[in-house]
PDB file of N, CA and C in Angstrom:
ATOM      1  N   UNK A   1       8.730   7.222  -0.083  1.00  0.00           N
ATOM      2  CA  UNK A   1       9.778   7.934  -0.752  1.00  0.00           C
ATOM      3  C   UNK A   1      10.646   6.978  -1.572  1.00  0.00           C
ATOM      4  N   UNK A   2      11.263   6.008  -0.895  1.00  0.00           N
ATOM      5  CA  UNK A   2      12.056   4.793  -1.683  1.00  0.00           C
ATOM      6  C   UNK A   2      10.928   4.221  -3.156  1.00  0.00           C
ATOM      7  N   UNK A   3       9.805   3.969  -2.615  1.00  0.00           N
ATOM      8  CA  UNK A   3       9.128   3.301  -4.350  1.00  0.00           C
ATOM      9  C   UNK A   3       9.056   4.544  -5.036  1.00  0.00           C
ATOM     10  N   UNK A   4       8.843   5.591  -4.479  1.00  0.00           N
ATOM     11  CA  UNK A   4       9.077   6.633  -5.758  1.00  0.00           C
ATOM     12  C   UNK A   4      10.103   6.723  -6.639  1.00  0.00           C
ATOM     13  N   UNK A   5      11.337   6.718  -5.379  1.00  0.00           N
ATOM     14  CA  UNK A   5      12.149   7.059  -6.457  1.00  0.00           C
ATOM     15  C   UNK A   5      13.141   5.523  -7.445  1.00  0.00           C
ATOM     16  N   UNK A   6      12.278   4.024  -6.631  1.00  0.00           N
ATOM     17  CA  UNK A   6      12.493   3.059  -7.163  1.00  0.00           C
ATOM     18  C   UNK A   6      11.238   3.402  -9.107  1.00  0.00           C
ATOM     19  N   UNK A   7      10.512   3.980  -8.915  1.00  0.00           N
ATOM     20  CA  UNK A   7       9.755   4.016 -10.027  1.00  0.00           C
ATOM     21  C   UNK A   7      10.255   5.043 -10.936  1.00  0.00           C
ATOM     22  N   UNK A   8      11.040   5.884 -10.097  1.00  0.00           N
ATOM     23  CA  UNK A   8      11.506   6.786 -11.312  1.00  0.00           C
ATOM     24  C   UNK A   8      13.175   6.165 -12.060  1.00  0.00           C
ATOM     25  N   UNK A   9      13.411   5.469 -11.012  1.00  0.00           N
ATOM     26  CA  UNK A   9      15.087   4.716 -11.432  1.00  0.00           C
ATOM     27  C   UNK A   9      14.453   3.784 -12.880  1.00  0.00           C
ATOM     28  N   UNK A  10      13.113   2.962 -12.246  1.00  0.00           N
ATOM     29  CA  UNK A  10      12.996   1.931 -13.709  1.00  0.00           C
ATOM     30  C   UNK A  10      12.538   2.325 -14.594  1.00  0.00           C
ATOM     31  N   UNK A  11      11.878   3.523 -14.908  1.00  0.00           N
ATOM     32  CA  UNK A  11      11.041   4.398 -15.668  1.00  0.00           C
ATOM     33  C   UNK A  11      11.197   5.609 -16.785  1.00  0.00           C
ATOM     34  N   UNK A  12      11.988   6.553 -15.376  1.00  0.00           N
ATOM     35  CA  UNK A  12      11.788   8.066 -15.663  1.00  0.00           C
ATOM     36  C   UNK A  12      11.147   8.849 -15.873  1.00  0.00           C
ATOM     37  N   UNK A  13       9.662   8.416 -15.806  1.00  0.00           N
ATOM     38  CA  UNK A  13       8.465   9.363 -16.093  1.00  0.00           C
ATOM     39  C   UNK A  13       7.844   9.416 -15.011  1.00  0.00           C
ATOM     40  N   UNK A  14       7.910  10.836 -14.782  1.00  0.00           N
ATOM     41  CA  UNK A  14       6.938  11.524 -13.716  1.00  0.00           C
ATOM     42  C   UNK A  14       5.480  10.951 -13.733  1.00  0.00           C
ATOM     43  N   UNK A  15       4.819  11.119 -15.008  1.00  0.00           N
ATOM     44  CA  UNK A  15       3.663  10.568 -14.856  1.00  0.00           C
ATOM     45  C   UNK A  15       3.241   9.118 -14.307  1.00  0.00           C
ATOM     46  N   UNK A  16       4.251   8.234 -14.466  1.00  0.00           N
ATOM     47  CA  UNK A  16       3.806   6.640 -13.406  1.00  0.00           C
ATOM     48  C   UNK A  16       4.020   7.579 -12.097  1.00  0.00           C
ATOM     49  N   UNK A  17       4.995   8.214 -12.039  1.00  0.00           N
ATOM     50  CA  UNK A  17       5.368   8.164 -10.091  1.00  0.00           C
ATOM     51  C   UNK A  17       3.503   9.233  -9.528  1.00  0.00           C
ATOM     52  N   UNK A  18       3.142   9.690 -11.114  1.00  0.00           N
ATOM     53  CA  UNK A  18       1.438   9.521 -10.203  1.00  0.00           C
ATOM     54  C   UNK A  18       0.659   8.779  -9.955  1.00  0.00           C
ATOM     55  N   UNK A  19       0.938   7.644 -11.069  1.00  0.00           N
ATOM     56  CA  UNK A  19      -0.231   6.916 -11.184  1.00  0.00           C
ATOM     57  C   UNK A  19       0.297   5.963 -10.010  1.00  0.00           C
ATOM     58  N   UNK A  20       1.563   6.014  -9.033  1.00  0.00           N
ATOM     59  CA  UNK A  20       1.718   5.178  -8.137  1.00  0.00           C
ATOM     60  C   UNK A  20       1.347   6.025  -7.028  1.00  0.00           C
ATOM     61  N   UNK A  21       1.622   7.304  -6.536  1.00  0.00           N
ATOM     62  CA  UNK A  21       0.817   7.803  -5.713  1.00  0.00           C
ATOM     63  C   UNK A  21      -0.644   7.747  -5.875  1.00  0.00           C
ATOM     64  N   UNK A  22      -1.082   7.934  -7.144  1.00  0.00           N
ATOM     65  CA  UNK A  22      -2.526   7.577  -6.559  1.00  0.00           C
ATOM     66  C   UNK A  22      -3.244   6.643  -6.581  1.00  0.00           C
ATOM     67  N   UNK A  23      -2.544   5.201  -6.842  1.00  0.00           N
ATOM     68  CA  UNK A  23      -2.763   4.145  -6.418  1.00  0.00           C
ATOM     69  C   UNK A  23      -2.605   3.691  -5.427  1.00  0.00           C
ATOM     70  N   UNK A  24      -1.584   4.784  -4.505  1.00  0.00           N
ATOM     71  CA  UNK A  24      -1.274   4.303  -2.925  1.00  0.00           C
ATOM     72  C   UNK A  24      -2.458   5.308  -1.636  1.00  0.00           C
ATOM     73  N   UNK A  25      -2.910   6.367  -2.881  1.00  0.00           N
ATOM     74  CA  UNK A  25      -4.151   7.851  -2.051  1.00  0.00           C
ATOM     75  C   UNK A  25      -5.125   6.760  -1.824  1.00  0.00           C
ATOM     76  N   UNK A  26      -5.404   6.881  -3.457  1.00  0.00           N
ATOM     77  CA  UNK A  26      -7.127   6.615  -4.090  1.00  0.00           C
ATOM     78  C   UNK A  26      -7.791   5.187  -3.045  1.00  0.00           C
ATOM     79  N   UNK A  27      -7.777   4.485  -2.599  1.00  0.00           N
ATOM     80  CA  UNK A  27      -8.119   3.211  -1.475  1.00  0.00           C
ATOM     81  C   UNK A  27      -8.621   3.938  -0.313  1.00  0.00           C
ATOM     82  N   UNK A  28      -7.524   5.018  -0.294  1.00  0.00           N
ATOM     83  CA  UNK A  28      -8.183   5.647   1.961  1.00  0.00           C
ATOM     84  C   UNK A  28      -9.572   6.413   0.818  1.00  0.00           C
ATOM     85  N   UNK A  29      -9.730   6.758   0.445  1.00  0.00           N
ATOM     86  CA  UNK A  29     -10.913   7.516   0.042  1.00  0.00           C
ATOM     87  C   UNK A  29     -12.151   6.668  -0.387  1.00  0.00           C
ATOM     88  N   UNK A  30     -11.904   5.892  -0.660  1.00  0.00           N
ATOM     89  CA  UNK A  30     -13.403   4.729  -1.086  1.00  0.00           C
ATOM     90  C   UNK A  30     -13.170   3.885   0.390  1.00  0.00           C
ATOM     91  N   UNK A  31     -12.482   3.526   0.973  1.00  0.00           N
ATOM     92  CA  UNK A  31     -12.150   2.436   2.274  1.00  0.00           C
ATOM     93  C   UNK A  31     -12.166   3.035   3.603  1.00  0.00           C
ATOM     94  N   UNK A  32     -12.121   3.835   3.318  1.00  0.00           N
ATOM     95  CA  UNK A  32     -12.052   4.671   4.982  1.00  0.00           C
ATOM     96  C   UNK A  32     -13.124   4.618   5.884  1.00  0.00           C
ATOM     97  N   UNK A  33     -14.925   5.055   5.195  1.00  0.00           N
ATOM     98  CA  UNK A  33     -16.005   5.237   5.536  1.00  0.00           C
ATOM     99  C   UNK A  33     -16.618   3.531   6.265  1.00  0.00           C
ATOM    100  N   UNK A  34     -15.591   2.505   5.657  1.00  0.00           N
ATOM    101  CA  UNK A  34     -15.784   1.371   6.027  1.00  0.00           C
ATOM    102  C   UNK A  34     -14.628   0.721   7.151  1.00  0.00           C
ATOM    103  N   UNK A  35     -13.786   1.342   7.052  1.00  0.00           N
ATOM    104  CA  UNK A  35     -12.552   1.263   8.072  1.00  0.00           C
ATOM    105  C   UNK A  35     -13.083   1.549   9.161  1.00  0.00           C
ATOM    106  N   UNK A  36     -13.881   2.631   9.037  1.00  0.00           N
ATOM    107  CA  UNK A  36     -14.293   3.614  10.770  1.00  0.00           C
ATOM    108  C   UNK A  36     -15.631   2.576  11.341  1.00  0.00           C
ATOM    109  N   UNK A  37     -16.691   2.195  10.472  1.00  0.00           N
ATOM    110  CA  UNK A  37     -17.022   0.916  11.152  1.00  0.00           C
ATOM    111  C   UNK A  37     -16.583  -0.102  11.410  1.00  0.00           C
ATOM    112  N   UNK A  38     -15.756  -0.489  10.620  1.00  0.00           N
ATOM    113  CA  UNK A  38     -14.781  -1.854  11.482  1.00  0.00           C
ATOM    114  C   UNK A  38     -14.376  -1.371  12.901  1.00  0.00           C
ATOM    115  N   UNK A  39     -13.675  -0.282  13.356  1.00  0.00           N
ATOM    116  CA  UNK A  39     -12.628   0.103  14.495  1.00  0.00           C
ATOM    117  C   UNK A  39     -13.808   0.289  15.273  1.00  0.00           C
ATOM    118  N   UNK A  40     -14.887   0.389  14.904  1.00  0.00           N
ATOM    119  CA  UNK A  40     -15.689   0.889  16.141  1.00  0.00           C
ATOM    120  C   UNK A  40     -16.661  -0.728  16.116  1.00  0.00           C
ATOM    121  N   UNK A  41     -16.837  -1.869  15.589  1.00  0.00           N
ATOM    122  CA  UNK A  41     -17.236  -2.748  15.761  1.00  0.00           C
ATOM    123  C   UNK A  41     -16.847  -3.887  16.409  1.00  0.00           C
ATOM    124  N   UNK A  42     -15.461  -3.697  15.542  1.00  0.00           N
ATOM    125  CA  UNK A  42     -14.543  -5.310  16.500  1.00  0.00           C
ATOM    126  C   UNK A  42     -13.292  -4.815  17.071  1.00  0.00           C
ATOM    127  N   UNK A  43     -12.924  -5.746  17.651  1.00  0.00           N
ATOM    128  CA  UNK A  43     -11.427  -5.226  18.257  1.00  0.00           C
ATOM    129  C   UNK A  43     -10.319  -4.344  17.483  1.00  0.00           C
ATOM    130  N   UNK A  44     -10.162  -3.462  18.410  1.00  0.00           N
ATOM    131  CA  UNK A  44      -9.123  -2.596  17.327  1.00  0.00           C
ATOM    132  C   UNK A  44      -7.697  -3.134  17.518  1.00  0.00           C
ATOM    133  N   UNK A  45      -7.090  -4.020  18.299  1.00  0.00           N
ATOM    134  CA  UNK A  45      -5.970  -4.504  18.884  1.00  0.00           C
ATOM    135  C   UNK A  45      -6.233  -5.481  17.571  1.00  0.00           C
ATOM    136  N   UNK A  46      -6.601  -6.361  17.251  1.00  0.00           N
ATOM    137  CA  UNK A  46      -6.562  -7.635  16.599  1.00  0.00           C
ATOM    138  C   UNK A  46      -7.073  -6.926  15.076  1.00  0.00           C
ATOM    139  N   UNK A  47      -7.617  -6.094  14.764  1.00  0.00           N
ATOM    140  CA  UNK A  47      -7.462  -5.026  13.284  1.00  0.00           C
ATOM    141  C   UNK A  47      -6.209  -4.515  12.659  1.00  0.00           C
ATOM    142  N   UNK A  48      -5.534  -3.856  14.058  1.00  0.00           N
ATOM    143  CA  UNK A  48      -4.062  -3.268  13.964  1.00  0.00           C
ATOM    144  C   UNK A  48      -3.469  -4.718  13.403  1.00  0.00           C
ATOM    145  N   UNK A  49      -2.721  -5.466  14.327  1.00  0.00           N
ATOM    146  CA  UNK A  49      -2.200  -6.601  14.060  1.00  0.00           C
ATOM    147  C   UNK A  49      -2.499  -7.008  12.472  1.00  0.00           C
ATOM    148  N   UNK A  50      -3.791  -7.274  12.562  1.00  0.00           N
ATOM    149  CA  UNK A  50      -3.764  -7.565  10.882  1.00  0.00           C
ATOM    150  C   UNK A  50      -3.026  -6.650   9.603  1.00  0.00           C
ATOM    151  N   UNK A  51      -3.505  -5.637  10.072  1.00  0.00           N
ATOM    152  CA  UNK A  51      -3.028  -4.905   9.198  1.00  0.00           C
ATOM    153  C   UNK A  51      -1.806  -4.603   9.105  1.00  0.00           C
ATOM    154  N   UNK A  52      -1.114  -4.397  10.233  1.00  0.00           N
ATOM    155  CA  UNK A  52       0.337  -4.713  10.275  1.00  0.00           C
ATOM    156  C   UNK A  52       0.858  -5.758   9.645  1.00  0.00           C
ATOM    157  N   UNK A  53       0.428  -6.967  10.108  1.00  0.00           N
ATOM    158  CA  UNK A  53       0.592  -8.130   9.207  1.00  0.00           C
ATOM    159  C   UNK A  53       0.805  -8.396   7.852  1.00  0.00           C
ATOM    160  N   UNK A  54      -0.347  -7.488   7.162  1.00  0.00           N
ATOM    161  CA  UNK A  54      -0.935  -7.769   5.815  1.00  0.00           C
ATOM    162  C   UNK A  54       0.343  -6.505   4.861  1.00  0.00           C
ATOM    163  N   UNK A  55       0.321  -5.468   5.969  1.00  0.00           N
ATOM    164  CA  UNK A  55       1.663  -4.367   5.596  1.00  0.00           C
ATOM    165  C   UNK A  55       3.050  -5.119   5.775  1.00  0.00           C
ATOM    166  N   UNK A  56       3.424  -6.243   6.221  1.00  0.00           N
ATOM    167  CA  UNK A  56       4.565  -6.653   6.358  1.00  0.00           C
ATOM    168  C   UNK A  56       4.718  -7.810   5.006  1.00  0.00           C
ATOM    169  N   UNK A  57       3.631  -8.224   4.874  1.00  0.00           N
ATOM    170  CA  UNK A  57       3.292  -9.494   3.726  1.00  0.00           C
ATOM    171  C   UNK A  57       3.618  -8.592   2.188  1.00  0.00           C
ATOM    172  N   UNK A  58       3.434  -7.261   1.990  1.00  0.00           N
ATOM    173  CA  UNK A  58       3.494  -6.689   1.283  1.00  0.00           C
ATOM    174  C   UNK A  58       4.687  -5.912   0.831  1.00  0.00           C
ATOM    175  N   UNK A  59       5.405  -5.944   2.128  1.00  0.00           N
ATOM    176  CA  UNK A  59       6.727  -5.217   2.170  1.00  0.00           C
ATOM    177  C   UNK A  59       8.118  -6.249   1.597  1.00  0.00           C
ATOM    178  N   UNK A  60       7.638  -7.446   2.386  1.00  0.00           N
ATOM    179  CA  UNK A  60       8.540  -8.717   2.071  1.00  0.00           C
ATOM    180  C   UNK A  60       8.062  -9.028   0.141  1.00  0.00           C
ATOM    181  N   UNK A  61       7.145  -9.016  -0.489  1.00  0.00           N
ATOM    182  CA  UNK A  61       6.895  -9.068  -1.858  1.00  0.00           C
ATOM    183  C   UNK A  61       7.801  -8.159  -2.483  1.00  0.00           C
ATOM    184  N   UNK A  62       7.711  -6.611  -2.024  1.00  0.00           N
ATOM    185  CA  UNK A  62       8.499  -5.649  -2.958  1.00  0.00           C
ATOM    186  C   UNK A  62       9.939  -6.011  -2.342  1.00  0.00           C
ATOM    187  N   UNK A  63      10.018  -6.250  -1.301  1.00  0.00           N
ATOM    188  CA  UNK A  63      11.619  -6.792  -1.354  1.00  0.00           C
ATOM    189  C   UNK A  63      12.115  -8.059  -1.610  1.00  0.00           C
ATOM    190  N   UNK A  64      11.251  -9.041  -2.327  1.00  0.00           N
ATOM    191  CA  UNK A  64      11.762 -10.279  -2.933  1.00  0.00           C
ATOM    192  C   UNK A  64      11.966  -9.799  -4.040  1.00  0.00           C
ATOM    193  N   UNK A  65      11.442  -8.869  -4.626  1.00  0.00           N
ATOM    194  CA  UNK A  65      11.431  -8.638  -6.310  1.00  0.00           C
ATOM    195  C   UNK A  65      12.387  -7.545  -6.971  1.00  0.00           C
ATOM    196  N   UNK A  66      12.656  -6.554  -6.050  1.00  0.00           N
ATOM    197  CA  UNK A  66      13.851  -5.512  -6.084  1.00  0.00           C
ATOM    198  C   UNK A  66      14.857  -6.319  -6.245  1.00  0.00           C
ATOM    199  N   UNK A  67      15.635  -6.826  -5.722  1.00  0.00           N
ATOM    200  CA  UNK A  67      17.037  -7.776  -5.750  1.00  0.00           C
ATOM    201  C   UNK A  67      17.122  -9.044  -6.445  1.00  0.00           C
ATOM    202  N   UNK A  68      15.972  -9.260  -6.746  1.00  0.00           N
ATOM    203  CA  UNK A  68      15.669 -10.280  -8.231  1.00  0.00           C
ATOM    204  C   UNK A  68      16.166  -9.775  -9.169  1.00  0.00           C
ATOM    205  N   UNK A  69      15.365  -8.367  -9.275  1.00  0.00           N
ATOM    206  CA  UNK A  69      15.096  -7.621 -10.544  1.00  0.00           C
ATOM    207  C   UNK A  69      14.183  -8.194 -11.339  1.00  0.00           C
ATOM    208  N   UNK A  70      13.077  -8.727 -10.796  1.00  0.00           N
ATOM    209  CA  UNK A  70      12.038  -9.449 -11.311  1.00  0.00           C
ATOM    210  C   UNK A  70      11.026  -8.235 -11.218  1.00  0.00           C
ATOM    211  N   UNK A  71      11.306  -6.999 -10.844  1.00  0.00           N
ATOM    212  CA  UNK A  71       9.796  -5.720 -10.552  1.00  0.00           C
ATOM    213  C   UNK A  71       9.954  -5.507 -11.886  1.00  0.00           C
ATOM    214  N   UNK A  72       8.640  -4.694 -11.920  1.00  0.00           N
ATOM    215  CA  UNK A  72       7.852  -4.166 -13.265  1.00  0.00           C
ATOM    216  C   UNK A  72       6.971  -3.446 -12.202  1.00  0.00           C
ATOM    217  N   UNK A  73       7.022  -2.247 -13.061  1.00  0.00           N
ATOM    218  CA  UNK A  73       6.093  -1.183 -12.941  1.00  0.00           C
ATOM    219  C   UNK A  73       4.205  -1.838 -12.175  1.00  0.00           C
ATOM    220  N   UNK A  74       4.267  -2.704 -13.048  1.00  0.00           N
ATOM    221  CA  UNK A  74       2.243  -3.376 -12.603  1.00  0.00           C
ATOM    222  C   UNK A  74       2.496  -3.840 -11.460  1.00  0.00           C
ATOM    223  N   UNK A  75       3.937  -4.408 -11.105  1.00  0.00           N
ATOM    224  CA  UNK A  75       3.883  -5.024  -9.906  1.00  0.00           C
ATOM    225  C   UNK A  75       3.809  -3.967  -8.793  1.00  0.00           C
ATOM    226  N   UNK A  76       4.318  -2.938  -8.981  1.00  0.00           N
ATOM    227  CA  UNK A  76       4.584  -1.551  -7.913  1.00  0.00           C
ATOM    228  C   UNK A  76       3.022  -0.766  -7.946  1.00  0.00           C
ATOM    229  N   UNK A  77       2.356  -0.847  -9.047  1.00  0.00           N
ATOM    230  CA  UNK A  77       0.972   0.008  -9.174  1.00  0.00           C
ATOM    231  C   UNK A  77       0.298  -1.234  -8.140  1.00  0.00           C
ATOM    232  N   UNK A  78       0.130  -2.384  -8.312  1.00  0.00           N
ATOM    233  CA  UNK A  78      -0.330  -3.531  -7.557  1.00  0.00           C
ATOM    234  C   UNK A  78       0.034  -3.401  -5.930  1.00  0.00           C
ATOM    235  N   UNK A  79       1.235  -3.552  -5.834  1.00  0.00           N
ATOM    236  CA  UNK A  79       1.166  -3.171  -4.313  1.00  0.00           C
ATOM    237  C   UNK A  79       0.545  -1.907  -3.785  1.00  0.00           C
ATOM    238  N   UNK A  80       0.883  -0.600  -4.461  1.00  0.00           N
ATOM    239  CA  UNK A  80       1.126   0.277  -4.047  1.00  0.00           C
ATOM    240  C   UNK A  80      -0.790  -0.126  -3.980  1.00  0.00           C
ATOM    241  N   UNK A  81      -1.847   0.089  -4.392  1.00  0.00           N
ATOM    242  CA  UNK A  81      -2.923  -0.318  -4.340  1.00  0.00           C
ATOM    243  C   UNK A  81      -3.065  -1.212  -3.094  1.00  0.00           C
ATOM    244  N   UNK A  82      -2.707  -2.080  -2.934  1.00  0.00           N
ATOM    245  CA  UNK A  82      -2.655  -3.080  -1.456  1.00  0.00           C
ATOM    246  C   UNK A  82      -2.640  -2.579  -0.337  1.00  0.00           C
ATOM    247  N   UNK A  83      -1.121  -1.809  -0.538  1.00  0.00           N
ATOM    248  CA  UNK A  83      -0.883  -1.347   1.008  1.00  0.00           C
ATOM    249  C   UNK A  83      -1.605  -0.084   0.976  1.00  0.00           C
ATOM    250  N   UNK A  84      -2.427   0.951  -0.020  1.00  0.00           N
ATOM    251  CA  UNK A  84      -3.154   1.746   0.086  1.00  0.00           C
ATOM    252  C   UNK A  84      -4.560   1.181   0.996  1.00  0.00           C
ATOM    253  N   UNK A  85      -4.963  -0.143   0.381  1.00  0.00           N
ATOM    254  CA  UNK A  85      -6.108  -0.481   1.070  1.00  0.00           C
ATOM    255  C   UNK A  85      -6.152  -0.711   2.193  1.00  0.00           C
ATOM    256  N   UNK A  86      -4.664  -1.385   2.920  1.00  0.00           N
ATOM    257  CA  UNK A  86      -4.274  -1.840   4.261  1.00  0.00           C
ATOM    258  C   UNK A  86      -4.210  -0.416   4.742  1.00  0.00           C
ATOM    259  N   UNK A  87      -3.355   0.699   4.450  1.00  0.00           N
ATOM    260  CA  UNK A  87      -3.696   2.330   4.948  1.00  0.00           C
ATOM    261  C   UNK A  87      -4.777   2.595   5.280  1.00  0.00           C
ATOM    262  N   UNK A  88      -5.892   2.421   4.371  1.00  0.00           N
ATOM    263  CA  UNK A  88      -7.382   3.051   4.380  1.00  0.00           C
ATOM    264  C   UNK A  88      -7.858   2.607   5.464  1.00  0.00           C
ATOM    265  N   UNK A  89      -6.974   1.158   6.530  1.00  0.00           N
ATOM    266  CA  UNK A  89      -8.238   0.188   7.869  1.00  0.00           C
ATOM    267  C   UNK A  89      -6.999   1.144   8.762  1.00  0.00           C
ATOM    268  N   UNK A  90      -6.147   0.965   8.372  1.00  0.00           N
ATOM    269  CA  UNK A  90      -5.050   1.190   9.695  1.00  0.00           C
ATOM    270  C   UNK A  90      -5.538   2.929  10.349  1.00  0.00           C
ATOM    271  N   UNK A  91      -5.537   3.197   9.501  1.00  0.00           N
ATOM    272  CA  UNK A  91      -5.420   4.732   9.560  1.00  0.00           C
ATOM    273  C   UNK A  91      -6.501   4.956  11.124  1.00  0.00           C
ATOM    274  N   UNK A  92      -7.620   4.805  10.539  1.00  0.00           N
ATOM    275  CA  UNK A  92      -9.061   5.224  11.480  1.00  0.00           C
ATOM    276  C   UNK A  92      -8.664   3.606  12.533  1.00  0.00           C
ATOM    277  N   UNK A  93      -8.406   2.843  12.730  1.00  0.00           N
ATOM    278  CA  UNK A  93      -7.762   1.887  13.512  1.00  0.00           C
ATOM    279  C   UNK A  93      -7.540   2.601  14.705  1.00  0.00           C
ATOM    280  N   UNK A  94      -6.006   3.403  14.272  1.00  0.00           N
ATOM    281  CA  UNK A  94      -4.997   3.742  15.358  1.00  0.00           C
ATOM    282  C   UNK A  94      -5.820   5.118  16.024  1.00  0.00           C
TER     283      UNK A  94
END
């Protein structure tokens, strides 16, 4: 909810706040079918963790760059893509 409406504060066009939702969808749908063999191959305790991890590494980026004021739009389509892909393991994970 916050990068949305951080994308509509730098923007105003509805149409990015799609192209950032579906840069944050579009990952569980190509990644998922490969997520569900990971969780059922290796540890799901030490998957979570990562991914938690890799979701916290991502969270600390958009909040170095908000209070900079160093964001741009590519940088928000970029994460939002990241932590979509980190979604797509976590999801079938938990």
């Amino acid at each position: 909810m916050a990068l949305s409406r951080l994308v509509y504060r730098l923007t105003g066009s509805t149409l990015l706040l799609g192209v950032v939702a579906f840069a944050n969808q579009a990952p569980t749908l190509f990644f998922s079918p490969f997520a569900g063999v990971a969780a059922d191959r290796w540890n799901r305790r030490r998957l979570l963790l990562r991914t938690q991890g890799l979701s916290m590494v991502q969270a600390l980026v958009l909040a170095a760059l908000v209070p900079t004021r160093e964001i741009e739009i590519r940088h928000i389509v970029t994460l939002s893509v990241f932590i979509g892909r980190i979604n797509a393991f976590d999801m079938p994970i938990r």
